[in-house]
N, C-alpha and C. Protein backbone atom coordinates (compact mmCIF):
# COMPACT_ATOMS: atom_id res chain seq x y z
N UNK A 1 0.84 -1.19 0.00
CA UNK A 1 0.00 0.00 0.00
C UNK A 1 0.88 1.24 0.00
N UNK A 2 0.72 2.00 -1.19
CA UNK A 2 1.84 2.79 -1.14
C UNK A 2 1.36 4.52 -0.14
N UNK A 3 0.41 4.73 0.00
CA UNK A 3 -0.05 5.18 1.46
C UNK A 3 0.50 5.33 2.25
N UNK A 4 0.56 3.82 2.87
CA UNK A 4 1.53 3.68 4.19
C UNK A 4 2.82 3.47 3.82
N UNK A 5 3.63 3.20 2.77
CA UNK A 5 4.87 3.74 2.31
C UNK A 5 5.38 5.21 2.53
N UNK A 6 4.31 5.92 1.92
CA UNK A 6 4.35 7.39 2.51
C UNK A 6 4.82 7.85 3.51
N UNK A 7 3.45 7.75 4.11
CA UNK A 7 3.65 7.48 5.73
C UNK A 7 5.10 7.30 6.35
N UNK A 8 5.31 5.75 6.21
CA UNK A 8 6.20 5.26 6.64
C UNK A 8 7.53 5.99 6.54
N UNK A 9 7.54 6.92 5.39
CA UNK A 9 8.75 7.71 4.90
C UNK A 9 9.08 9.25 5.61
N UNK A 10 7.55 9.60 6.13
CA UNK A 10 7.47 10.68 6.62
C UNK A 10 7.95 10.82 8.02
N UNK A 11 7.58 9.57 8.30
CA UNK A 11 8.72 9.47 9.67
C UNK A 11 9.35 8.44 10.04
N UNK A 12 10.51 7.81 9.31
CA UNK A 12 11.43 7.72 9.60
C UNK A 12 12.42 7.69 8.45
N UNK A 13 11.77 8.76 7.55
CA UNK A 13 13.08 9.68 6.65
C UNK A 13 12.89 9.11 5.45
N UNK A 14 13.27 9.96 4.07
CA UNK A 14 13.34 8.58 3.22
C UNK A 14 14.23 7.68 2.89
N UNK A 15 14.28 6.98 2.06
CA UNK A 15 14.86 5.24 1.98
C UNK A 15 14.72 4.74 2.92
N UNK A 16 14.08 4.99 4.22
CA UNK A 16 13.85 4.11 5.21
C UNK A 16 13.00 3.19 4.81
N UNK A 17 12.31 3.08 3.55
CA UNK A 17 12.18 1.15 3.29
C UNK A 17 12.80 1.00 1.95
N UNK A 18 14.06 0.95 2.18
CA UNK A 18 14.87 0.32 0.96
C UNK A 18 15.01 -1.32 1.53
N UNK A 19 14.42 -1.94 1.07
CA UNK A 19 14.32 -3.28 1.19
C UNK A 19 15.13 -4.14 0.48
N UNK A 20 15.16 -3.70 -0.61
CA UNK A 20 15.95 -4.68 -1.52
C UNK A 20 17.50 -4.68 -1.69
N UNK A 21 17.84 -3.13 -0.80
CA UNK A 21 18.89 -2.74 -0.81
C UNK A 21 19.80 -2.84 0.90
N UNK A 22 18.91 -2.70 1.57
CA UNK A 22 19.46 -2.46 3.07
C UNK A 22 18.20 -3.56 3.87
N UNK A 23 17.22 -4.46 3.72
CA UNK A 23 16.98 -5.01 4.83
C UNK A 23 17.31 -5.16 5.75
N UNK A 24 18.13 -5.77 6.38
CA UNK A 24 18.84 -6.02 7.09
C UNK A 24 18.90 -4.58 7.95
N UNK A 25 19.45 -3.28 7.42
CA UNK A 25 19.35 -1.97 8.20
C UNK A 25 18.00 -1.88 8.35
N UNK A 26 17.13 -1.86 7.38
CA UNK A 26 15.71 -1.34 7.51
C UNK A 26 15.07 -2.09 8.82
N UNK A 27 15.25 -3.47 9.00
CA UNK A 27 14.79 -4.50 10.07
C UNK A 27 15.29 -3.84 11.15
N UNK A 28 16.08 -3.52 11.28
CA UNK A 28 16.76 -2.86 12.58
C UNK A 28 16.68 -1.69 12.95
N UNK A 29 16.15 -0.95 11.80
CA UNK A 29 15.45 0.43 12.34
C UNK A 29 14.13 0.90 12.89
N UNK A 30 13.24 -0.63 12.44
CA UNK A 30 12.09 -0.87 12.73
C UNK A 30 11.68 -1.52 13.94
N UNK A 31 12.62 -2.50 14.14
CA UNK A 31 12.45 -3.39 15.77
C UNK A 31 13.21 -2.26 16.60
């Protein structure tokens, strides 16, 4: 849902869901 992508970007910055690139960081910025 790219919505809550938005969202998701608005607070906690963007590329904070680069997934394909940083999982591993992204997982750990999230837990």
């Amino acid at each position: 849902d790219s919505d809550y992508a938005d969202l998701f970007e608005e607070i906690w910055g963007p590329g904070s869901l680069d997934w394909e690139n940083d999982f591993e960081g992204t997982y750990e910025r999230i837990a």
